[in-house]
Protein backbone atom coordinates (compact mmCIF):
# COMPACT_ATOMS: atom_id res chain seq x y z
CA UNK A 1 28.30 -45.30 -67.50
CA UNK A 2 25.08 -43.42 -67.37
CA UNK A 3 25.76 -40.08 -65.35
CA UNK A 4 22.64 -38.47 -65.63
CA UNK A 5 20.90 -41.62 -63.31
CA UNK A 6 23.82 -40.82 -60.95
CA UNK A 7 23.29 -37.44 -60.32
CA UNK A 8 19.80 -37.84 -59.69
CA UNK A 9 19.87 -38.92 -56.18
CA UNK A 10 22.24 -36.00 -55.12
CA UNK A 11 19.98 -32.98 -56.69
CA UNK A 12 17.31 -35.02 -55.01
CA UNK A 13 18.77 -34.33 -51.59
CA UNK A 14 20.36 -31.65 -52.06
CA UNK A 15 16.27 -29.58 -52.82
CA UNK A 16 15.31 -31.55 -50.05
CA UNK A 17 17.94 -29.96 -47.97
CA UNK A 18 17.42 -26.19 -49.27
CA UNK A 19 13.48 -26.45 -48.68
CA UNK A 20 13.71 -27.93 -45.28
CA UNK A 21 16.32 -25.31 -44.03
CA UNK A 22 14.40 -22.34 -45.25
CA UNK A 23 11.26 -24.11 -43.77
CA UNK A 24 13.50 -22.99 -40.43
CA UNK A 25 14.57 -20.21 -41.10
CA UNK A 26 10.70 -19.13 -41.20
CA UNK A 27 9.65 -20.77 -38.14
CA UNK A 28 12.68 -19.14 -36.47
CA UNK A 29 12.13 -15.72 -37.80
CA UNK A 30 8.22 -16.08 -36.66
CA UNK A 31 9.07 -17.09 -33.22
CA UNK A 32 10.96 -14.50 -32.40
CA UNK A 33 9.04 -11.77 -33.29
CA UNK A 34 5.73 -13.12 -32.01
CA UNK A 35 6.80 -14.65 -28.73
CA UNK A 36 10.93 -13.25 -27.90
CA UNK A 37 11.83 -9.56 -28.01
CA UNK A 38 7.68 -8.53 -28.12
CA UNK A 39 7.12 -10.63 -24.89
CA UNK A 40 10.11 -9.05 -22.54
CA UNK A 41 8.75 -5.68 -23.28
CA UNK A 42 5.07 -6.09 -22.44
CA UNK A 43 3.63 -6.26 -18.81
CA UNK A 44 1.99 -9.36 -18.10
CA UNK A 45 -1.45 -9.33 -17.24
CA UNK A 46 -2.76 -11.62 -14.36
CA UNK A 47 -1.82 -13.43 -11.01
CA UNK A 48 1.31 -16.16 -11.48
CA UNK A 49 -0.22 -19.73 -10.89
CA UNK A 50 3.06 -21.25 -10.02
CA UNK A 51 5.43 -20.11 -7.68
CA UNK A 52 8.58 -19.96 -9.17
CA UNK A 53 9.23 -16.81 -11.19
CA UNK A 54 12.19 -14.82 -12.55
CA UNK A 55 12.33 -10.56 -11.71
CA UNK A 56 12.70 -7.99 -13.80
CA UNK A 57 12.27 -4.45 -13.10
CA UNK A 58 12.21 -1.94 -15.75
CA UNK A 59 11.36 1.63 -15.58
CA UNK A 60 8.56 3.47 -18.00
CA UNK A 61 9.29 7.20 -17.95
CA UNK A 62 6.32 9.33 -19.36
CA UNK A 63 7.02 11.69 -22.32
CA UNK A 64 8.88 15.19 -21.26
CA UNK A 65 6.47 17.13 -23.71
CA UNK A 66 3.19 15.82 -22.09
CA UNK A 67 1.48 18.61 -20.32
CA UNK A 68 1.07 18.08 -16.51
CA UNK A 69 -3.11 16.78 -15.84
CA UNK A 70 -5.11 18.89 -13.58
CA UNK A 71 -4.74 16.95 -10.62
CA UNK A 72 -0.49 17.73 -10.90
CA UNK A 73 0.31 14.62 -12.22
CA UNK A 74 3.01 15.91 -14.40
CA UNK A 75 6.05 13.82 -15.45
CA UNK A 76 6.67 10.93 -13.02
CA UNK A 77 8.21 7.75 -12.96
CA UNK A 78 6.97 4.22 -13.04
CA UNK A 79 8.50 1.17 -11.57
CA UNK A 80 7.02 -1.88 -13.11
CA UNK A 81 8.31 -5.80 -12.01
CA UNK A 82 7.79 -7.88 -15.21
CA UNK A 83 6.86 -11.68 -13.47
CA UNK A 84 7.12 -13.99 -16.30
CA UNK A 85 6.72 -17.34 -16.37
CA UNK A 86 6.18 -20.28 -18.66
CA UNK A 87 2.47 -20.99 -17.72
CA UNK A 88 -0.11 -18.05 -19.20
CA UNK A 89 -1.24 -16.19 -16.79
CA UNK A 90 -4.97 -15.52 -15.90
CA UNK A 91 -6.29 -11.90 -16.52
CA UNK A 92 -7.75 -9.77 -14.58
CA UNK A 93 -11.29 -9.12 -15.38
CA UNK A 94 -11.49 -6.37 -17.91
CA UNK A 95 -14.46 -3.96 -17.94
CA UNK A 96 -17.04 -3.54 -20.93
CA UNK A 97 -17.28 -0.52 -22.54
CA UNK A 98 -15.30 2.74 -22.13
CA UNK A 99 -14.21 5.41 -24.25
CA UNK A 100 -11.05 5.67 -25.93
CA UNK A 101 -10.13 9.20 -24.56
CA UNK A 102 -10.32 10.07 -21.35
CA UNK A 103 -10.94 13.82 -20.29
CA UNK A 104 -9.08 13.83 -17.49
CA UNK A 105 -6.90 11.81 -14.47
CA UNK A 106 -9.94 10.24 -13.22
CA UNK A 107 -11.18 9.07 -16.11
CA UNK A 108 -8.13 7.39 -17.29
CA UNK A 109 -7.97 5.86 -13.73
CA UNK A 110 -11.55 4.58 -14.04
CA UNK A 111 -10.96 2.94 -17.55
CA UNK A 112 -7.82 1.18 -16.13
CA UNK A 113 -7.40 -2.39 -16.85
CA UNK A 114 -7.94 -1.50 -20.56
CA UNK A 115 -5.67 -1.43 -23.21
CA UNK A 116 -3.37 1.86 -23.66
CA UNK A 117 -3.55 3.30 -20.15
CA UNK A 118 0.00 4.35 -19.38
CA UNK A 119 -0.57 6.85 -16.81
CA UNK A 120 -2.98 4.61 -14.45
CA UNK A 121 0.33 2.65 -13.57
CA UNK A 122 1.39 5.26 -10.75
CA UNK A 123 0.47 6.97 -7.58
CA UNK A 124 1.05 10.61 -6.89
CA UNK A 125 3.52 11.98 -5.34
CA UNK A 126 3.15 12.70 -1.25
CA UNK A 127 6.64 13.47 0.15
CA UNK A 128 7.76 12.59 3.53
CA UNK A 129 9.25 16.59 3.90
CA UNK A 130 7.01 17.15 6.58
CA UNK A 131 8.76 14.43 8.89
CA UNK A 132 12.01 16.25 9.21
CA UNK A 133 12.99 18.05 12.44
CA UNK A 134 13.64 21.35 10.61
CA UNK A 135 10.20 21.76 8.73
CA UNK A 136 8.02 19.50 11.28
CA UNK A 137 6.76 21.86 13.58
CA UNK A 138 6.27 24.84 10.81
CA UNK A 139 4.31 22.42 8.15
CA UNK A 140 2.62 20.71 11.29
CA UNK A 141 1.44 24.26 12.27
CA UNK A 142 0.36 25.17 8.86
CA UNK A 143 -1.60 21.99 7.96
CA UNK A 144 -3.52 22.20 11.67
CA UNK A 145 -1.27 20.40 14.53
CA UNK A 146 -0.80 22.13 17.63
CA UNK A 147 1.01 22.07 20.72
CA UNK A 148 -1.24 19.75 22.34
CA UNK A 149 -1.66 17.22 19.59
CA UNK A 150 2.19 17.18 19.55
CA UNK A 151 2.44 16.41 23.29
CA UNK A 152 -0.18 13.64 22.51
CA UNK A 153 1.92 12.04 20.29
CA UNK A 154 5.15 12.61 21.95
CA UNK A 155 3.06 10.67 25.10
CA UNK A 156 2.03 7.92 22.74
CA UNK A 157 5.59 7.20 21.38
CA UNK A 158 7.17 7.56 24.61
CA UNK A 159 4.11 4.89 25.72
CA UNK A 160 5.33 2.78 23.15
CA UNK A 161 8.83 2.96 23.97
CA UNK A 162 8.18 1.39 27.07
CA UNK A 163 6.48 -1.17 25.46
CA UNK A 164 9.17 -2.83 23.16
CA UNK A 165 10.21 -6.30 24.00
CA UNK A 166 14.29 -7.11 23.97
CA UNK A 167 13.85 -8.87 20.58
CA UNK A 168 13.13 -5.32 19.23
CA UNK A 169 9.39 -6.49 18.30
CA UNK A 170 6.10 -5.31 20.11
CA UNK A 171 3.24 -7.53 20.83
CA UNK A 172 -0.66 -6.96 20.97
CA UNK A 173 -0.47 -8.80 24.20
CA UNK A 174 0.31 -6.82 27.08
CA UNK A 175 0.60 -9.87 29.48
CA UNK A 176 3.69 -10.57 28.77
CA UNK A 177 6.97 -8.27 27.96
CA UNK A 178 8.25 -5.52 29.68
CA UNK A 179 4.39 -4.31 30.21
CA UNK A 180 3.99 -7.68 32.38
CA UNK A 181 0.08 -6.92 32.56
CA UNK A 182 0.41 -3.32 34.21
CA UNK A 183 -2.40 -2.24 31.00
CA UNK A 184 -5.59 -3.36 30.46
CA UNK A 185 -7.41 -4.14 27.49
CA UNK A 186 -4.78 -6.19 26.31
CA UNK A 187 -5.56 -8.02 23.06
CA UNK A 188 -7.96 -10.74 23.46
CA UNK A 189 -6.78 -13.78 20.76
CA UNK A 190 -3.69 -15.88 21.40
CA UNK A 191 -2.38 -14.96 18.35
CA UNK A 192 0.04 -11.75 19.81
CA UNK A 193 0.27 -10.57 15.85
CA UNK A 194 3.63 -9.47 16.44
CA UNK A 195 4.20 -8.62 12.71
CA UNK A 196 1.50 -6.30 12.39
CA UNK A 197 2.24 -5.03 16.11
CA UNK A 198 5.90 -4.06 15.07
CA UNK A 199 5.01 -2.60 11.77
CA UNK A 200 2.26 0.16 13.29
CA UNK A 201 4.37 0.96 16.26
CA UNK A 202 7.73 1.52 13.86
CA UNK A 203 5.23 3.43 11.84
CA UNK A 204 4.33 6.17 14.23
CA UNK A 205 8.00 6.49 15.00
CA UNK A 206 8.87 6.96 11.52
CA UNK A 207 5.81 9.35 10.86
CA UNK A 208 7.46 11.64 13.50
CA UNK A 209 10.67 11.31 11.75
CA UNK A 210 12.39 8.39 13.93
CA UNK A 211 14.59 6.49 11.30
CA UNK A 212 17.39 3.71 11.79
CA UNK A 213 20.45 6.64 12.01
CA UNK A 214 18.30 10.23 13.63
CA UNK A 215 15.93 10.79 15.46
CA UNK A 216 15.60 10.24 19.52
CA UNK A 217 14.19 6.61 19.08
CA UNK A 218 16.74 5.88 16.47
CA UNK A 219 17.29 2.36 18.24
CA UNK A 220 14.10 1.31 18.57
CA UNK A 221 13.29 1.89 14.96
CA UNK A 222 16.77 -0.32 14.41
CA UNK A 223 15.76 -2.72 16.62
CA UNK A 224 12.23 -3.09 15.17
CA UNK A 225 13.41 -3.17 11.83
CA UNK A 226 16.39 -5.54 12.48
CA UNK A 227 13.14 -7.97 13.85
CA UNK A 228 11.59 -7.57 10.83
CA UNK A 229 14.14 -8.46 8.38
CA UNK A 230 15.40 -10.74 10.59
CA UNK A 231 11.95 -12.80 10.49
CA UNK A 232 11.64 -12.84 6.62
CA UNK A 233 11.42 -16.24 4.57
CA UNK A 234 12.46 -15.97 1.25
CA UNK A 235 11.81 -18.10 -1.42
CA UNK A 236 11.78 -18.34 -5.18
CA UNK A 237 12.32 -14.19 -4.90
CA UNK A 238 9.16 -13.46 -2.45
CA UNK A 239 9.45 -13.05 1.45
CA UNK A 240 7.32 -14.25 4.29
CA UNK A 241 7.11 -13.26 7.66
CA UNK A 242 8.09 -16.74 9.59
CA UNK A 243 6.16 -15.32 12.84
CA UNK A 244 2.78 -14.58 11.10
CA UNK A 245 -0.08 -16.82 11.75
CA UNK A 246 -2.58 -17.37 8.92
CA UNK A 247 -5.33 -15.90 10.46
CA UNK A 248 -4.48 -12.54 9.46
CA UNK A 249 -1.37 -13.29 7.12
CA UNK A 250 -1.99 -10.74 4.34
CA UNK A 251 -3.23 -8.13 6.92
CA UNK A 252 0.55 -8.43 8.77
CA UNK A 253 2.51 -8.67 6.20
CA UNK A 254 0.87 -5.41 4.32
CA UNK A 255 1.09 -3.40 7.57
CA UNK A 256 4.69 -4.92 8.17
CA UNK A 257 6.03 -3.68 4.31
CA UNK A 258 4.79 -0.48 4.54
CA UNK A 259 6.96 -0.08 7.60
CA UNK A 260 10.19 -1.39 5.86
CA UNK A 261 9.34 0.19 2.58
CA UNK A 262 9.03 3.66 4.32
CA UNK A 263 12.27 3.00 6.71
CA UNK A 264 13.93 2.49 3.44
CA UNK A 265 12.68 5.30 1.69
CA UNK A 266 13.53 7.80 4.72
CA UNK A 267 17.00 6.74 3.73
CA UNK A 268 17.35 3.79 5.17
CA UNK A 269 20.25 1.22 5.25
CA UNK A 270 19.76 0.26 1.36
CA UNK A 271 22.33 -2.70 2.00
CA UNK A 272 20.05 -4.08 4.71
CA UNK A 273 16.86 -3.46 3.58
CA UNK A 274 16.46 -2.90 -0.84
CA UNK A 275 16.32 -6.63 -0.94
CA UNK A 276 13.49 -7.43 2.00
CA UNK A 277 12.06 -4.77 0.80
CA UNK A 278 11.50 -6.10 -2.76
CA UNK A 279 10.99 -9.14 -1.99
CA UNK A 280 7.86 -8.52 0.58
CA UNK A 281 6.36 -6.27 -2.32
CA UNK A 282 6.87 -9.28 -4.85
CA UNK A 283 4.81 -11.63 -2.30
CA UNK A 284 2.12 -9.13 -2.44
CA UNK A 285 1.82 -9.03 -6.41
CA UNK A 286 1.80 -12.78 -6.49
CA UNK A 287 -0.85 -12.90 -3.57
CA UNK A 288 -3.58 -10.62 -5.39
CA UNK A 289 -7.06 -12.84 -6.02
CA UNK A 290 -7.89 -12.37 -10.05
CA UNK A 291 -10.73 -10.26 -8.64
CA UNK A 292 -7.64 -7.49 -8.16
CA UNK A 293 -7.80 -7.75 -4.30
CA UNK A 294 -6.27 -9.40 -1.52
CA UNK A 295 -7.91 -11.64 1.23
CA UNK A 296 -6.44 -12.77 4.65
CA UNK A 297 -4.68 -15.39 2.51
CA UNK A 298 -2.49 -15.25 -0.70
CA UNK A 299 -4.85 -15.85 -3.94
CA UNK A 300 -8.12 -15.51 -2.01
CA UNK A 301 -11.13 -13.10 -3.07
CA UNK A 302 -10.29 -9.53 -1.68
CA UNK A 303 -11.53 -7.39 1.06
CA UNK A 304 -11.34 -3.66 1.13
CA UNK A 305 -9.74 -3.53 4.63
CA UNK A 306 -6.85 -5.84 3.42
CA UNK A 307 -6.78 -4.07 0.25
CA UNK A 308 -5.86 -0.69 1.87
CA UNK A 309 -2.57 -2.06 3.54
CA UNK A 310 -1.12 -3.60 0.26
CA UNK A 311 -2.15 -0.31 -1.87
CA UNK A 312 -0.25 1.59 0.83
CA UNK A 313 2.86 -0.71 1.11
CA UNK A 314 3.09 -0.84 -3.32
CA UNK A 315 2.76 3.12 -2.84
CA UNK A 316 5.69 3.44 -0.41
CA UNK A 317 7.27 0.64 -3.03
CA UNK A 318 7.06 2.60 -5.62
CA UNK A 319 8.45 5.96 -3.93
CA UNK A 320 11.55 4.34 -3.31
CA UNK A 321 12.47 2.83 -6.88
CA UNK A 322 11.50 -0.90 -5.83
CA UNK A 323 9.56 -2.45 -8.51
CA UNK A 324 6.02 -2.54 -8.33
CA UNK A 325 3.97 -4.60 -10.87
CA UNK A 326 1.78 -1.62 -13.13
CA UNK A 327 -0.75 -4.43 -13.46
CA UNK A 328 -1.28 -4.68 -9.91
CA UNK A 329 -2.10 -1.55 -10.13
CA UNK A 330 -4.94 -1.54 -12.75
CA UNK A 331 -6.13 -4.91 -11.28
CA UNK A 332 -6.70 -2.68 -7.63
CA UNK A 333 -8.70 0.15 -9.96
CA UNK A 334 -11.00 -3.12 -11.37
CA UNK A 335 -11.39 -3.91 -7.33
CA UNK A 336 -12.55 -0.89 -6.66
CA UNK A 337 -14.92 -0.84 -9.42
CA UNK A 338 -16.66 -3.74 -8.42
CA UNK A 339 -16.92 -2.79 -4.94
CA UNK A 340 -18.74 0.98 -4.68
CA UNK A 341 -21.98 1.96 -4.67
CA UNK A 342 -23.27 4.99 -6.41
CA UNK A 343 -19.65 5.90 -7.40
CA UNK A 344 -18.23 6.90 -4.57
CA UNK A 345 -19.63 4.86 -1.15
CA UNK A 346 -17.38 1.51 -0.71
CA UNK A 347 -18.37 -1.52 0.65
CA UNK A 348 -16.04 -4.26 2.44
CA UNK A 349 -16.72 -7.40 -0.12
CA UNK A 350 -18.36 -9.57 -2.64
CA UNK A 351 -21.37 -9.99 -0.88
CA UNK A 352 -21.50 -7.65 1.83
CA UNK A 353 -22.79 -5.06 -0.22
CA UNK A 354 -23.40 -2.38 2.38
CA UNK A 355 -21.28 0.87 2.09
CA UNK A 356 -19.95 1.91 5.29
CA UNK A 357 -17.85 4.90 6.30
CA UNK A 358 -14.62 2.84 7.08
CA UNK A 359 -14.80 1.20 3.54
CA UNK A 360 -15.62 4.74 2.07
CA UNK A 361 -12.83 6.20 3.89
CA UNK A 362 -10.34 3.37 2.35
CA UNK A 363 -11.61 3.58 -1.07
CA UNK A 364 -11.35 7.39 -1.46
CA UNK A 365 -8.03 7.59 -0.50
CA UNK A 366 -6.80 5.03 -2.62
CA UNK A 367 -8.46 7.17 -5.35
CA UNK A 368 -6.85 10.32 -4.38
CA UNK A 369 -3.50 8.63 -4.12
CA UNK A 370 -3.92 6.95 -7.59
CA UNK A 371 -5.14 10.68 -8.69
CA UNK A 372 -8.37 11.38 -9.05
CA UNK A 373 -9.15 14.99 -8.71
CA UNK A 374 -10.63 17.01 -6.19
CA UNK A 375 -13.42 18.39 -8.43
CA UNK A 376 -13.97 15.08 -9.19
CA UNK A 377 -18.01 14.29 -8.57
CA UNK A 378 -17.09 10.97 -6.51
CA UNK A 379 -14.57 12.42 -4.66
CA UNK A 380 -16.97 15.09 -4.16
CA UNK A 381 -19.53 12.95 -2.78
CA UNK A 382 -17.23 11.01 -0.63
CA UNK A 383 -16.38 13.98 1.37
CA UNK A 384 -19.81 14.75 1.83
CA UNK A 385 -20.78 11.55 3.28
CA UNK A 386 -17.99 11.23 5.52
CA UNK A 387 -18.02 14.79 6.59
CA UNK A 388 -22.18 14.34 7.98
CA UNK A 389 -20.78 10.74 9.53
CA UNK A 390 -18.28 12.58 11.70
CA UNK A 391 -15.48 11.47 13.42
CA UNK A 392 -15.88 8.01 15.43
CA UNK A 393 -15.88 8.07 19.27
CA UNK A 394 -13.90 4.73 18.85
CA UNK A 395 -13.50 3.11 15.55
CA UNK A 396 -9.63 4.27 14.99
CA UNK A 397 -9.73 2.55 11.95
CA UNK A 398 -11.82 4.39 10.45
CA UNK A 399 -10.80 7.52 11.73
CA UNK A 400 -7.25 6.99 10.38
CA UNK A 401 -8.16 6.67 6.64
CA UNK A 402 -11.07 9.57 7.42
CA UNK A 403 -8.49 11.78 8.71
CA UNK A 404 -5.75 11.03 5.97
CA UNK A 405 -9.00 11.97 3.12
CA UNK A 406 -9.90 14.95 4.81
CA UNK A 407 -6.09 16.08 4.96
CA UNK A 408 -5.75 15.36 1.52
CA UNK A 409 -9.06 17.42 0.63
CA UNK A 410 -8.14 20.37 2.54
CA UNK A 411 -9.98 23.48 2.69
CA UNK A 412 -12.82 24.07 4.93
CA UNK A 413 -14.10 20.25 5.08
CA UNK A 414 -10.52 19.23 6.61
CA UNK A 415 -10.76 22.32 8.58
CA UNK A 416 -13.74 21.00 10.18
CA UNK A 417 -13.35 17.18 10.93
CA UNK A 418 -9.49 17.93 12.17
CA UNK A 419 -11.20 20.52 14.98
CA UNK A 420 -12.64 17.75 15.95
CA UNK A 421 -10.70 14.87 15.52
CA UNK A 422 -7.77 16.50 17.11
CA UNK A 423 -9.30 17.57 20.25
CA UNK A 424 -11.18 14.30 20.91
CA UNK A 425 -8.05 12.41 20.63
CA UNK A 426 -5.76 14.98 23.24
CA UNK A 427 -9.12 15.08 25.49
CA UNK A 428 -9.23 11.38 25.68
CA UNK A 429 -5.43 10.10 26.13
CA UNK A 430 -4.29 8.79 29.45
CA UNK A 431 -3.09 11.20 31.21
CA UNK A 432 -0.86 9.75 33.94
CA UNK A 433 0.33 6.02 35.57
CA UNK A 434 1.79 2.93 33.52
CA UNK A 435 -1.15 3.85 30.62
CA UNK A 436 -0.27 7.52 29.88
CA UNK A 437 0.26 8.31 26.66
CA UNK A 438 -1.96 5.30 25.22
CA UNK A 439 -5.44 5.37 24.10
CA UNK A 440 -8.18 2.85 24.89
CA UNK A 441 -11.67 3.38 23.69
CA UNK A 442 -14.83 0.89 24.39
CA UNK A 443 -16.75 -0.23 21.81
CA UNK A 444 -20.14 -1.13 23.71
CA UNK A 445 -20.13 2.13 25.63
CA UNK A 446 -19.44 4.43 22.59
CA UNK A 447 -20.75 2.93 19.77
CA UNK A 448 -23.96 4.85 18.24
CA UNK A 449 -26.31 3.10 16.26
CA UNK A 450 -25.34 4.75 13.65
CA UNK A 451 -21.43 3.47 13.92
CA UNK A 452 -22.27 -0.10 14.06
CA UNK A 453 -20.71 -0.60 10.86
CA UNK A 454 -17.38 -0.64 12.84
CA UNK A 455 -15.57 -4.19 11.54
CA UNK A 456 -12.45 -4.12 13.60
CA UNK A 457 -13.05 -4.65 17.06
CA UNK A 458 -10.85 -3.26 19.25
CA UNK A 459 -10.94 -5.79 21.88
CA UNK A 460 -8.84 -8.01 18.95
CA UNK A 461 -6.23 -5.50 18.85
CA UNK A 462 -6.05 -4.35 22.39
CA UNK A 463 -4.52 -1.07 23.68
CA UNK A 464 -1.74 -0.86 21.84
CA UNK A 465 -3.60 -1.09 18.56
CA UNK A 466 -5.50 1.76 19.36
CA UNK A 467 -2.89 3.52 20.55
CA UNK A 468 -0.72 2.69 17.20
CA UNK A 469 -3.79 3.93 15.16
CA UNK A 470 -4.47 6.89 17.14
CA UNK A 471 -1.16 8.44 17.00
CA UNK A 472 -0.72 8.23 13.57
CA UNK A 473 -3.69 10.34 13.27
CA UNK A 474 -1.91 12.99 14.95
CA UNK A 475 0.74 12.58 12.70
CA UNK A 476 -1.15 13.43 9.75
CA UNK A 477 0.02 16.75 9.86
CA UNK A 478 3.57 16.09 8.17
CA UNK A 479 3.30 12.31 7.92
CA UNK A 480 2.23 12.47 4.01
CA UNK A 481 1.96 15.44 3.01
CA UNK A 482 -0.71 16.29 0.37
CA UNK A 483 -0.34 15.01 -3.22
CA UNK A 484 -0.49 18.08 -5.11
CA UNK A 485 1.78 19.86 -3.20
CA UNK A 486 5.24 21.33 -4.55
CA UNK A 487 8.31 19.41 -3.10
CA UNK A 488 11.66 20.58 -3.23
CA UNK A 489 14.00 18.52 -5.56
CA UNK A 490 16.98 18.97 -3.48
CA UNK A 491 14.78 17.70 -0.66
CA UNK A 492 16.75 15.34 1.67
CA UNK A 493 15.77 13.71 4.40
């Protein structure tokens, strides 16, 4: 018997078994570390374009031996939301050009969206100290409120008391409800935007320090809130509002999280609202257009007048530890970018290229709140231009982003536009009947040439709108108070 032919077909498979199985231990060992552990620790880039999507939140705390920036950034925080999925997203636009180092805060804000910007994934810090009962009336004081303004507002929330249907909502239409068509200047469309309607009233009660357990409207914040939650749809880890009509769906459903994210953060029933709460900031990351906006529906090209609810809602987000995606961040700093003229005047959209003073107003304090300093030239600027427009004689809109840059400014400019602001707005509130304590300004009688760059008419959002709007421009005093102020760490609510 020849054993040497026998053995041949065994050595034979026996190599072919060796080189195939390190053949997989390579591929293995190259899969993982190009595509496994590399992947769950990077931040995707991008807008999802599918809807289902796992969460994961994970926290990026800066380095303890940086040196605070100028602005008083310091050492802060960062919730991210990693939403990964197994279809690539598409990026964001990235800019050209920039330098490597940035000199200062607002530098590394404008060169977000590039590689290695860590600290562009955060807002400052504005505390809600001001709101409390015990420091209200002394920071109020100190920061420009007085006894009349308070009255004002005290008028407007009792106004909007009055005003709350039994479901707990409130309604843009004062036809129907408990006001049973006693105001006028109702809102004009059929729509009653209920959503958006509940979110700015519980917002003024909230700025004053109203929350779910203190406060003399505790119930109506409860009941407002419980409508809220209570209206939710949530699906594959996002939330709807069921009530909203698509008209103006990403305009009520920013307004509406920013009112849930700050009842939460003014501790809030975490068991009741942590989850809505996350969930209606997860529908707004997956609803941002690639151009780093947001239109009036999900995935559509942005406006700046949407844009400024959803910046304000992830802000209030991130304050109270809910995960906010740190490239939906970066993709609003690319937005912004793409929409200003000369650095610091904003315009409303792609194609509308015409700064105006409500855009302007929208854009700087998004800037301020992503922390950009106040020596900064474009901030400079800004405040210039806005401070020789003047307050409004009826564009609330614009005068409640105005008001909230000035504030944040300070000094002698704030000074000057709150003289004014504040004593047109107690001069011109109804003073007695059904109507006191509400606001109601017409358009064609007080509109300048000059202000006829005013984009949200009134007449859509009737008397309660600018009643909402107007009393939480009173409440600037101690609603936010200004980023580079000191807060108290033992701070509680």
């Amino acid at each position: 018997m020849n054993l040497s032919k026998s053995k041949n077909p065994w050595i034979a498979g026996l190599s072919s078994f060796v080189i195939h199985l390190v053949l997989l231990l390579v591929l293995a060992i190259w899969t993982i570390t190009s595509t496994g552990l590399g992947r769950r620790l990077s931040i995707e880039s991008g807008v999802l374009t599918r809807e289902e999507f796992s969460l994961e939140t994970v926290v990026v705390e800066s380095d303890t031996d940086d040196q605070p920036s100028q602005s008083g950034l310091g050492s802060l925080d960062v919730n991210s939301s990693l939403l990964t999925s197994d279809i690539q997203p598409n990026p964001l636009p990235l800019p050209g050009n920039v330098s490597p180092k940035p000199e200062s805060i607002s530098d590394t804000i404008r060169q977000s969206g590039t590689e290695g910007v860590g600290s562009a994934a955060i807002f400052l810090n504005s505390s809600f100290e001001g709101r409390s009962a015990k420091n209200r009336l002394a920071i109020g004081a100190k920061n420009g409120a007085t006894g009349p303004s308070e009255d004002a507002v005290d008028a407007a929330l009792a106004y909007l008391a009055r005003h709350q249907k039994n479901n707990g909502s409130w309604t843009i239409n004062l036809d129907h409800g408990p006001c049973i068509g006693q105001c006028d200047h109702g809102g004009q469309r059929l729509d009653p935007h209920e959503i958006a309607a509940t979110g700015l009233a519980l917002l003024c009660f909230l700025g004053r320090g109203h929350t779910l357990q203190e406060g003399e409207y505790s119930e109506q914040v409860s009941r407002g809130v419980y409508y809220l939650v209570q209206n939710l749809k949530s699906q594959s880890g996002r939330a709807t509002w069921l009530t909203s009509v698509a008209e103006s769906e990403m305009y009520e459903h920013g307004i509406a999280t920013l009112a849930l994210c700050e009842a939460l953060q003014m501790n809030g029933d975490k068991e009741l609202l942590t989850k809505p709460c996350q969930e209606a900031i997860n529908q707004i990351i997956y609803a941002q257009h690639n151009d780093g906006g947001w239109g009036y529906h999900p995935k559509t090209p942005g406006d700046l007048s949407i844009v400024g609810w959803q910046v304000l809602a992830l802000k209030s987000a991130n304050a109270a530890k809910l995960g906010v995606n740190a490239e939906t961040i970066r993709g609003v700093d690319i937005f912004l970018r793409q929409h200003v003229k000369n650095d610091y005047m904003f315009f409303y959209k792609h194609g509308s290229n015409t700064p105006t003073p409500s855009m302007t107003s929208i854009g700087t304090l998004v800037r301020i709140f992503r922390g950009w300093s106040k020596t900064d030239p474009s901030i400079l600027k800004a405040i210039e231009y806005l401070g020789d427009v003047g307050p409004s004689r009826a564009d609330v809109y614009y005068n409640y982003y105005a008001t909230q840059v000035f504030f944040q400014f300070g000094g002698k400019p704030w000074k000057d536009w709150n003289d004014r602001m504040r004593d047109y707005l107690i001069n011109t509130q109804e003073k007695e009947g059904h109507m006191a304590g509400s606001w109601w300004f017409d358009l064609k009688k007080n509109t300048s040439e000059k202000e006829s760059y005013v984009r949200v008419s009134n007449e859509t959002g009737g008397r309660l709108y600018v009643t909402a709007m107007a009393c939480l421009t009173l409440e600037v005093y101690y609603r936010y108070l200004p980023v580079n102020e000191a807060v108290r760490a033992d701070f509680q609510f």
